[in-house]
Protein backbone atom coordinates (compact mmCIF):
# COMPACT_ATOMS: atom_id res chain seq x y z
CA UNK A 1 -187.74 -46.74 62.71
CA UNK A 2 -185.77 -47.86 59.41
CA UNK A 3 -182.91 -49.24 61.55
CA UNK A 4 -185.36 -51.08 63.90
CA UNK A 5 -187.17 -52.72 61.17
CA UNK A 6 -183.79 -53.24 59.22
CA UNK A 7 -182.36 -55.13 61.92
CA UNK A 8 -185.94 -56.74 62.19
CA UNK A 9 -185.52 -58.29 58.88
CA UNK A 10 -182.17 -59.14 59.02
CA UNK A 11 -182.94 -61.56 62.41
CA UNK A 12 -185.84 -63.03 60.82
CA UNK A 13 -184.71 -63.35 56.99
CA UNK A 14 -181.20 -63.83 56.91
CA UNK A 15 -181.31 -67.24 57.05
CA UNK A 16 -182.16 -68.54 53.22
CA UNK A 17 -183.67 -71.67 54.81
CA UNK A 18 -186.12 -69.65 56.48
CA UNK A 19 -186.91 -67.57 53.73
CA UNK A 20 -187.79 -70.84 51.17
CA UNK A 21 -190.19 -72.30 54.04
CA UNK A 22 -191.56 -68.81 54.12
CA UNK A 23 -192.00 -69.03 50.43
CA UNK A 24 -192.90 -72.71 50.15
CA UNK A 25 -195.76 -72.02 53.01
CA UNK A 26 -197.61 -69.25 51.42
CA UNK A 27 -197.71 -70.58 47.83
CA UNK A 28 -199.29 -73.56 49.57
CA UNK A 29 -201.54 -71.65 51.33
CA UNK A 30 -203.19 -70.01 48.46
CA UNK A 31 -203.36 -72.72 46.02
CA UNK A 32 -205.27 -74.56 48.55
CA UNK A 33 -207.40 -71.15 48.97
CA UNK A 34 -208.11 -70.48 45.69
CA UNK A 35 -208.65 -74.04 44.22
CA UNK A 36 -209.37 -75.80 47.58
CA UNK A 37 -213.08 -76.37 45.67
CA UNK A 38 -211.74 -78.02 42.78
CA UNK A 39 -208.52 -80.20 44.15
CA UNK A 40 -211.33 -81.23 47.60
CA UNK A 41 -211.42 -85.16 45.97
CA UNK A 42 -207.51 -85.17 45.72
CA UNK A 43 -207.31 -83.61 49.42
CA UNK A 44 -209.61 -86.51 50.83
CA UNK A 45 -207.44 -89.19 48.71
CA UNK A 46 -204.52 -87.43 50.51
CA UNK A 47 -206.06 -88.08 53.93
CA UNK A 48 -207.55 -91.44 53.36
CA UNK A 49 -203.53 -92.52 51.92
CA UNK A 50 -202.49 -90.93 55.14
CA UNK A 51 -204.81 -93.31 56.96
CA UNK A 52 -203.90 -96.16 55.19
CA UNK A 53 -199.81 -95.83 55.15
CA UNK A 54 -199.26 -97.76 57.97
CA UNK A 55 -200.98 -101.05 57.33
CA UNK A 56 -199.19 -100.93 53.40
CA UNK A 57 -196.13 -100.52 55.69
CA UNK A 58 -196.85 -103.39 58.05
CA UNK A 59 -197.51 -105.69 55.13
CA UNK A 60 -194.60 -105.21 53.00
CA UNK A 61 -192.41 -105.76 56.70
CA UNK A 62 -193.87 -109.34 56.20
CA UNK A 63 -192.35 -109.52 52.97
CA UNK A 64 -194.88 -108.34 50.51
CA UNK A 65 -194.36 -106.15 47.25
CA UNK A 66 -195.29 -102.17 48.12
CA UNK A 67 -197.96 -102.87 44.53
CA UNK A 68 -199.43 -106.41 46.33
CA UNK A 69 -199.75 -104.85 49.49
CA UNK A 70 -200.90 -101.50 48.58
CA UNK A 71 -203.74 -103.25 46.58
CA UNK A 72 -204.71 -105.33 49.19
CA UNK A 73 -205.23 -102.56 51.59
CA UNK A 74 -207.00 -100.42 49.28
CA UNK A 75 -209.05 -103.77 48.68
CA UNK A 76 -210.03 -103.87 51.96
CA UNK A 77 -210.51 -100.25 52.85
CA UNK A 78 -213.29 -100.35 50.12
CA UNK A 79 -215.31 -103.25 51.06
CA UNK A 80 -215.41 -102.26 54.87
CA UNK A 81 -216.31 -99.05 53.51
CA UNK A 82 -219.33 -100.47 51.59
CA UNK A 83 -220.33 -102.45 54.04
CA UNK A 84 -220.43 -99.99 56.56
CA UNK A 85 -222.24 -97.58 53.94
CA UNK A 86 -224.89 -99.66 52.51
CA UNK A 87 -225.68 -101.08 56.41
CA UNK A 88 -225.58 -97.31 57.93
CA UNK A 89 -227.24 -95.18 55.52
CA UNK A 90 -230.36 -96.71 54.72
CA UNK A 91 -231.18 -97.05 58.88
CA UNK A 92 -229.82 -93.40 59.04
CA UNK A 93 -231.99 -91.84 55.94
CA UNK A 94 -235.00 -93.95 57.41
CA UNK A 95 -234.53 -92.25 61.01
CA UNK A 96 -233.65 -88.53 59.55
CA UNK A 97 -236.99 -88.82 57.38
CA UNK A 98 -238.87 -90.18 60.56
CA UNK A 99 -237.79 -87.02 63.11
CA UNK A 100 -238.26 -84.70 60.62
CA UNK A 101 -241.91 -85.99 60.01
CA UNK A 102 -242.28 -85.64 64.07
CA UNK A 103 -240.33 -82.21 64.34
CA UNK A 104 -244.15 -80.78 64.29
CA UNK A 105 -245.89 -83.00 66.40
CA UNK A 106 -242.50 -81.96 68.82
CA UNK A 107 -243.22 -78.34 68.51
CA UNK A 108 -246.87 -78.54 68.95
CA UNK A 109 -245.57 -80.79 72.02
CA UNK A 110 -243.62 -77.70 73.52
CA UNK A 111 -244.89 -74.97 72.67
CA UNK A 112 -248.42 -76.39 74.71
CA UNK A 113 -246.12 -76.92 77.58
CA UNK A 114 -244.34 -72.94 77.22
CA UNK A 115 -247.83 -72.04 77.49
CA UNK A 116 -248.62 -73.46 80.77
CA UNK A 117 -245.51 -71.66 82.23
CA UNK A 118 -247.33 -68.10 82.70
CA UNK A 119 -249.81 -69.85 84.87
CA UNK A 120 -247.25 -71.79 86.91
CA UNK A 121 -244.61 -68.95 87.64
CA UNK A 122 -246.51 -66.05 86.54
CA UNK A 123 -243.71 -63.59 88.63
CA UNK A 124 -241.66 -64.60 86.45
CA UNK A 125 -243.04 -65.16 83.03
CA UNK A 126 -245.82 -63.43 81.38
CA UNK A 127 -247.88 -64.31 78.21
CA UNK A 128 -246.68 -61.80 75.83
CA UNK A 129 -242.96 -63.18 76.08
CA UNK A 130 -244.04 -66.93 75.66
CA UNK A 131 -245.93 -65.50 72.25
CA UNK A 132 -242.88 -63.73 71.67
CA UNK A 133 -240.66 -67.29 71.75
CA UNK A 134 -243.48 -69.24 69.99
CA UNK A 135 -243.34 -66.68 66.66
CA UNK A 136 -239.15 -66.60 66.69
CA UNK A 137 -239.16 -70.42 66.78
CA UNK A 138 -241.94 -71.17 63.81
CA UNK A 139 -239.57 -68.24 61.71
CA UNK A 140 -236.76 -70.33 62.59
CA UNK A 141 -238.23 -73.37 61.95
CA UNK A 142 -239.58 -71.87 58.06
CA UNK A 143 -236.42 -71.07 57.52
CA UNK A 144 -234.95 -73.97 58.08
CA UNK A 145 -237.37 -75.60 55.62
CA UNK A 146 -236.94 -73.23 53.05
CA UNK A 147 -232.82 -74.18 53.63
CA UNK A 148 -234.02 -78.02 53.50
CA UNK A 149 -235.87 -77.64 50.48
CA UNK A 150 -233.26 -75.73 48.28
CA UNK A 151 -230.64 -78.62 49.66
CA UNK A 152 -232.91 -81.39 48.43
CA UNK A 153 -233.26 -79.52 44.83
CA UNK A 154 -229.30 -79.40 44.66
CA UNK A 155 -229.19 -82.74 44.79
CA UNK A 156 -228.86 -84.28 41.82
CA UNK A 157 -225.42 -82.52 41.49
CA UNK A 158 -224.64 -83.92 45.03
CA UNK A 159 -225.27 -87.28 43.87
CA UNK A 160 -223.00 -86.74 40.56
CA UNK A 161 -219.88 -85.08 43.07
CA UNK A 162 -220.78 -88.52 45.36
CA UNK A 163 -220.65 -90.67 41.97
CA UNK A 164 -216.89 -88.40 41.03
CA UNK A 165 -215.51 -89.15 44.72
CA UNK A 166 -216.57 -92.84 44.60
CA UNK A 167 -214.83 -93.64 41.33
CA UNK A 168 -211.78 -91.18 41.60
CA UNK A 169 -210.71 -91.08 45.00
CA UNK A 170 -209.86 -94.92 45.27
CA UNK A 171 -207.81 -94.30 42.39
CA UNK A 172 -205.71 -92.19 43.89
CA UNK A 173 -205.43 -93.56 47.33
CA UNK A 174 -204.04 -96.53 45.06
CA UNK A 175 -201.45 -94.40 43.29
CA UNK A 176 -200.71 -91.98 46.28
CA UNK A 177 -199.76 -95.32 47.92
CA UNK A 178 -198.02 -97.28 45.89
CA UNK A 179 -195.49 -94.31 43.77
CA UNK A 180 -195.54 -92.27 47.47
CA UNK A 181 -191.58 -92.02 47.30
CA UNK A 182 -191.63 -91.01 43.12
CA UNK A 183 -193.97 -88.91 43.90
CA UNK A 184 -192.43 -86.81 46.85
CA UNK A 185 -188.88 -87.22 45.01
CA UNK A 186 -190.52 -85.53 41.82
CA UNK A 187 -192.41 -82.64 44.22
CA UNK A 188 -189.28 -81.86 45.98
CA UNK A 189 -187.24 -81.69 42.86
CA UNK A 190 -188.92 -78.10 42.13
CA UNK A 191 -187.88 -76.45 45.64
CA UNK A 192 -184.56 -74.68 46.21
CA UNK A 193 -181.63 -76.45 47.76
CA UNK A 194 -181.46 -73.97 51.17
CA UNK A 195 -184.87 -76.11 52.05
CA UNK A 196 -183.35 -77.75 55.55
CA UNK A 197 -185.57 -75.75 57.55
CA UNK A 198 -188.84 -76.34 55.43
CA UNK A 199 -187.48 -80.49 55.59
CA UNK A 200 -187.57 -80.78 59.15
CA UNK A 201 -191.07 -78.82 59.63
CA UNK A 202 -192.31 -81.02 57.04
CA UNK A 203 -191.04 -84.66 58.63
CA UNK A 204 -192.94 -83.38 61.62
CA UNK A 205 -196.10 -82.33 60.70
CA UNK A 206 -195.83 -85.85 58.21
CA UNK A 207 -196.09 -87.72 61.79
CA UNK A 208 -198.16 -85.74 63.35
CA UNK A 209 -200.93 -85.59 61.11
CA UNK A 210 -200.71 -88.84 59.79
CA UNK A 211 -201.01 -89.63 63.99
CA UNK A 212 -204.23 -86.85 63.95
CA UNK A 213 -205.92 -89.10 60.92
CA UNK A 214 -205.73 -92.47 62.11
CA UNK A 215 -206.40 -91.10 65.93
CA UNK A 216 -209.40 -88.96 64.92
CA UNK A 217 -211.12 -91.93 62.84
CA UNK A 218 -210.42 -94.41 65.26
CA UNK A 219 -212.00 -92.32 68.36
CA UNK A 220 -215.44 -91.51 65.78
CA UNK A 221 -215.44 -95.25 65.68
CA UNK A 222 -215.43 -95.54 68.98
CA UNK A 223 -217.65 -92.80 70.37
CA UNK A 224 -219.89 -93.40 67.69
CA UNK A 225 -220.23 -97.14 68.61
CA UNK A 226 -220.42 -96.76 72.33
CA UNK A 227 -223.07 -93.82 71.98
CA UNK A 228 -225.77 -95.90 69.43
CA UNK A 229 -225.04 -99.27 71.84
CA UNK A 230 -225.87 -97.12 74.50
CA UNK A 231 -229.22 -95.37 72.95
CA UNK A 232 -230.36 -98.40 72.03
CA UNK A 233 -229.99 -100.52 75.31
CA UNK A 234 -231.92 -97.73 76.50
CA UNK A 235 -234.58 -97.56 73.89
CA UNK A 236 -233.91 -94.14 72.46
CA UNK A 237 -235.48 -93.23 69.19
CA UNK A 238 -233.60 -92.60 66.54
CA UNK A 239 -230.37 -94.58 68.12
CA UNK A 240 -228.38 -95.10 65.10
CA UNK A 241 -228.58 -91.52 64.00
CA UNK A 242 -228.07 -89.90 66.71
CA UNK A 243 -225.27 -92.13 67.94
CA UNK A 244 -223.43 -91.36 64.05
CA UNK A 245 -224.09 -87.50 65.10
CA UNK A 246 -222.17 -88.22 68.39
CA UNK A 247 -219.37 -90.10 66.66
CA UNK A 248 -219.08 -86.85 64.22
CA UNK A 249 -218.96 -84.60 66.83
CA UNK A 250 -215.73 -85.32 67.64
CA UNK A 251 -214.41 -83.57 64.58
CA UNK A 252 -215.17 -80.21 66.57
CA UNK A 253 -213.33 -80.31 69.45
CA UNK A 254 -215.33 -78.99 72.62
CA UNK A 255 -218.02 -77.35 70.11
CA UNK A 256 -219.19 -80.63 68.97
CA UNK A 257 -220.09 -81.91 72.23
CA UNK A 258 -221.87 -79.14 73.26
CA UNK A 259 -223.87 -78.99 69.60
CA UNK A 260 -224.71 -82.52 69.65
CA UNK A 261 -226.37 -82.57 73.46
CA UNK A 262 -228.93 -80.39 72.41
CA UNK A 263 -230.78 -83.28 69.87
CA UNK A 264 -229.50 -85.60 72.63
CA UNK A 265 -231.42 -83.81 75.40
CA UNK A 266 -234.47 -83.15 73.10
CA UNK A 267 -235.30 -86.91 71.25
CA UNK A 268 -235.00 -88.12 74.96
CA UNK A 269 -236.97 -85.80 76.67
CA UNK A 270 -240.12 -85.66 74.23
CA UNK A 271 -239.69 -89.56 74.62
CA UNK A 272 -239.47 -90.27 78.13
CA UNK A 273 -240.12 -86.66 79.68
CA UNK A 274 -238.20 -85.98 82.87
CA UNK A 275 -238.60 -89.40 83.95
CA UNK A 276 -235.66 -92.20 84.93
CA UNK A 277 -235.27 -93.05 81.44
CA UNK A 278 -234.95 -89.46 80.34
CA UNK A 279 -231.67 -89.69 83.39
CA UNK A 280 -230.40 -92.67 82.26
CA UNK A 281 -229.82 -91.57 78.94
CA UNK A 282 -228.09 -88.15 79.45
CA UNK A 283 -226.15 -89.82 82.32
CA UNK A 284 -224.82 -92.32 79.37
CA UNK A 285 -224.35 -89.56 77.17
CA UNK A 286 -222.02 -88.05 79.53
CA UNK A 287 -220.23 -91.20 80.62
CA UNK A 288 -219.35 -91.48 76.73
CA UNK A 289 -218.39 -87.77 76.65
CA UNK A 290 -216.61 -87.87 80.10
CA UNK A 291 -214.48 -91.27 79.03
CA UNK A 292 -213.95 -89.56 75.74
CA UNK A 293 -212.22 -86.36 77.06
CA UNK A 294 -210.44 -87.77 79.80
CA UNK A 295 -209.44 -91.81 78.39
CA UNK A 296 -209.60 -91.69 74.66
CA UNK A 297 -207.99 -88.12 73.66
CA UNK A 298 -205.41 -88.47 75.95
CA UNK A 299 -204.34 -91.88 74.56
CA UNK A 300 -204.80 -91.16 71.10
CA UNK A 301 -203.36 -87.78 70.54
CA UNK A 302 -201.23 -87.34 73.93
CA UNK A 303 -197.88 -86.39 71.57
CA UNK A 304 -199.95 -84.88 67.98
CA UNK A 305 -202.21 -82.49 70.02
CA UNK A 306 -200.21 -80.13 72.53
CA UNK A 307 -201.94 -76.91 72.47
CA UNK A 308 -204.12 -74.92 74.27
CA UNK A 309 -208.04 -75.15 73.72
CA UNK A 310 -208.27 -70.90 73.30
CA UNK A 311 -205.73 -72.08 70.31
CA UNK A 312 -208.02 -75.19 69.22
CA UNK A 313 -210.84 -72.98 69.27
CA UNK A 314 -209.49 -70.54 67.30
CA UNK A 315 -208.28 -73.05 65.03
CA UNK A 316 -211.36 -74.34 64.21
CA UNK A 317 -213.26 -71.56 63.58
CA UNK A 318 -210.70 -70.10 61.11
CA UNK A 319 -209.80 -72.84 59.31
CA UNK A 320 -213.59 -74.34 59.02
CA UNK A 321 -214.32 -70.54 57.96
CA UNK A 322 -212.01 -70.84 54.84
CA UNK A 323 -212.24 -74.68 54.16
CA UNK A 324 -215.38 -76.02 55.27
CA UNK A 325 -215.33 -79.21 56.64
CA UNK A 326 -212.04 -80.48 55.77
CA UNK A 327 -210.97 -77.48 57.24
CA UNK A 328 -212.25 -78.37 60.89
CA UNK A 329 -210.91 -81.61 60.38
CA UNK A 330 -207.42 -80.21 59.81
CA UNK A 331 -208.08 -77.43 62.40
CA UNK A 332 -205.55 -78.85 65.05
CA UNK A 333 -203.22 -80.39 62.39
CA UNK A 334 -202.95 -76.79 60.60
CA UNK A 335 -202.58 -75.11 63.94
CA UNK A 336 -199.41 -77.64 64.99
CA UNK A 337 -197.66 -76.54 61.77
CA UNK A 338 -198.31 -72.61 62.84
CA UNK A 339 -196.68 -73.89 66.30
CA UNK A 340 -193.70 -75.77 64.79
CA UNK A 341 -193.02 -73.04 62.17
CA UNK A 342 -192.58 -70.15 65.09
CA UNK A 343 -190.66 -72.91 67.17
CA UNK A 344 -188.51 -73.46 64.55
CA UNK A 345 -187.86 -69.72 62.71
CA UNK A 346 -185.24 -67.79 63.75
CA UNK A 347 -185.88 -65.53 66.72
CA UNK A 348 -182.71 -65.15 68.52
CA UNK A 349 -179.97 -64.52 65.99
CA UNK A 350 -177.64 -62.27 67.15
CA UNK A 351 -176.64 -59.16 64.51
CA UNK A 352 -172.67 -59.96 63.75
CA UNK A 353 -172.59 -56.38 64.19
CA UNK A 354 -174.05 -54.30 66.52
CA UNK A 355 -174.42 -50.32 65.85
CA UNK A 356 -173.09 -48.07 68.17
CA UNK A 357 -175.13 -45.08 69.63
């Protein structure tokens, strides 16, 4: 057993390149663990600089200063953010407050209608089970009120962390940007020399997820777009917010979709019942879903995603389960560097010396 795991080690440690990415990957791991909480504004400047690299690259190939071009991005970045901000949220916050002021008049609606279902198939469904649905769904729905209520009391100190991101974050997206090579010369200058291993993992996974980033916001643009154009051609309620809630969904591959039909399915059948409209707006919703699985994915991440869903799955919920949101937003990301890490470690070193029986 001692030999087995001796030669064991040997194969997969021997190499001192291997053993500083080995090093270098769990001392990232649980700093981000253990402060993730703390560091989260410097972790979405990160992925907003990572978003932003390419058009401070395209600028300065026209001749530009890396400081004139930088700020000029970052310029722009902001004002198309507050634009899109200030013209978004007060149509969303006006629609959330709006369904959640008919959410009763909606369960009144259906649970009249589960009522009538004992007379209609009474071989299948009696009265006492209907009851039984009808009491789980007002708990579920007072909890979910209680959960709503202690959000809005907290905040004030969301509105402060908002205030934080608003001011700091810019900052340093500017800085990230425009000292990017000082920076990663002054990082690097801490890790050991044997480090060729942990160099060429990390020039991949620089592509890849800078690839993931600008792939993932442009297909929430996109889906987003197409799904409140589409709601409100067809005269859905609540258009812009649910169409945001379909652009979102993306961020959870597979789950998302599947989440986000349920409101979907429910605004449009309250609205229109089982009528044509009520068809013409899930067939729309899956057009958008169909063209986004099979058109859009494909084009965007055909070389950064290569895995299989089982493995995005998985991804998603452990990663989301340790880091929240950013988490599932990193979920594939994360689970390419697991992939590229095992490609590249050293699995088939032969021992220079082989014992003899």
């Amino acid at each position: 057993m001692v030999s087995l795991f001796t030669q064991w080690y040997k194969r997969k440690f021997s190499d001192p390149n291997a053993v500083t990415l080995l090093v270098i990957l769990l001392t990232t791991f649980l700093f981000i663990y253990f402060f993730n909480n703390l560091l989260m504004p410097v972790f979405v400047a990160v992925a907003i600089a990572f978003l932003l690299d390419l058009p401070v690259f395209r600028l300065m190939s026209l001749g530009l200063s890396r400081t004139i071009s930088v700020s000029l991005v970052v310029t722009a970045f902001i004002g198309v953010s507050l634009v899109g901000i200030l013209g978004l949220m007060p149509v969303i916050w006006q629609q959330s407050s709006n369904l959640l002021q008919e959410v009763p008049h909606m369960v009144s609606k259906g649970q009249i209608y589960l009522l009538t279902l004992p007379e209609q198939y009474p071989e299948l469904i009696n009265a006492e089970q209907i009851e039984t649905l009808i009491s789980a769904v007002n708990e579920k729905l007072i909890e979910w009120g209680q959960v709503a209520l202690s959000a809005s009391l907290n905040s004030i100190s969301d509105i402060v962390a908002l205030l934080i991101y608003l001011i700091l974050v810019p900052l340093m997206v500017f800085f990230f940007l425009k000292d990017k090579k000082e920076l990663i010369s002054h990082v690097t200058s801490f890790l050991p020399k044997e480090r060729l291993m942990a160099t060429q993992v990390g020039d991949e996974m620089y592509q890849q997820i800078m690839n993931y980033i600008r792939g993932k916001v442009i297909e929430i643009v996109i889906v987003g777009t197409a799904s409140t154009v589409a709601f409100i051609v067809l005269g859905l309620n609540y258009s812009v917010l649910l169409g945001v809630l379909v652009g979102l969904s993306v961020l959870v591959p597979y789950v998302g979709a599947t989440i986000v039909t349920f409101p979907v399915l429910l605004v449009a059948l309250f609205q229109f019942g089982t009528g044509s409209e009520f068809g013409y707006v899930m067939l729309a919703y899956g057009i958008i879903q169909a063209i986004d699985g099979n058109i859009i994915v494909p084009l965007l991440f055909s070389e950064a995603v290569n895995l299989h869903p089982v493995t995005i799955i998985v991804a998603v919920i452990l990663f989301g389960g340790m880091w929240g949101f950013w988490g599932v937003f990193f979920a594939i990301p994360l689970a390419t560097l697991v992939k590229a890490v095992l490609n590249a470690w050293p699995s088939n070193n032969e021992l220079p010396d082989k014992q003899e029986c």
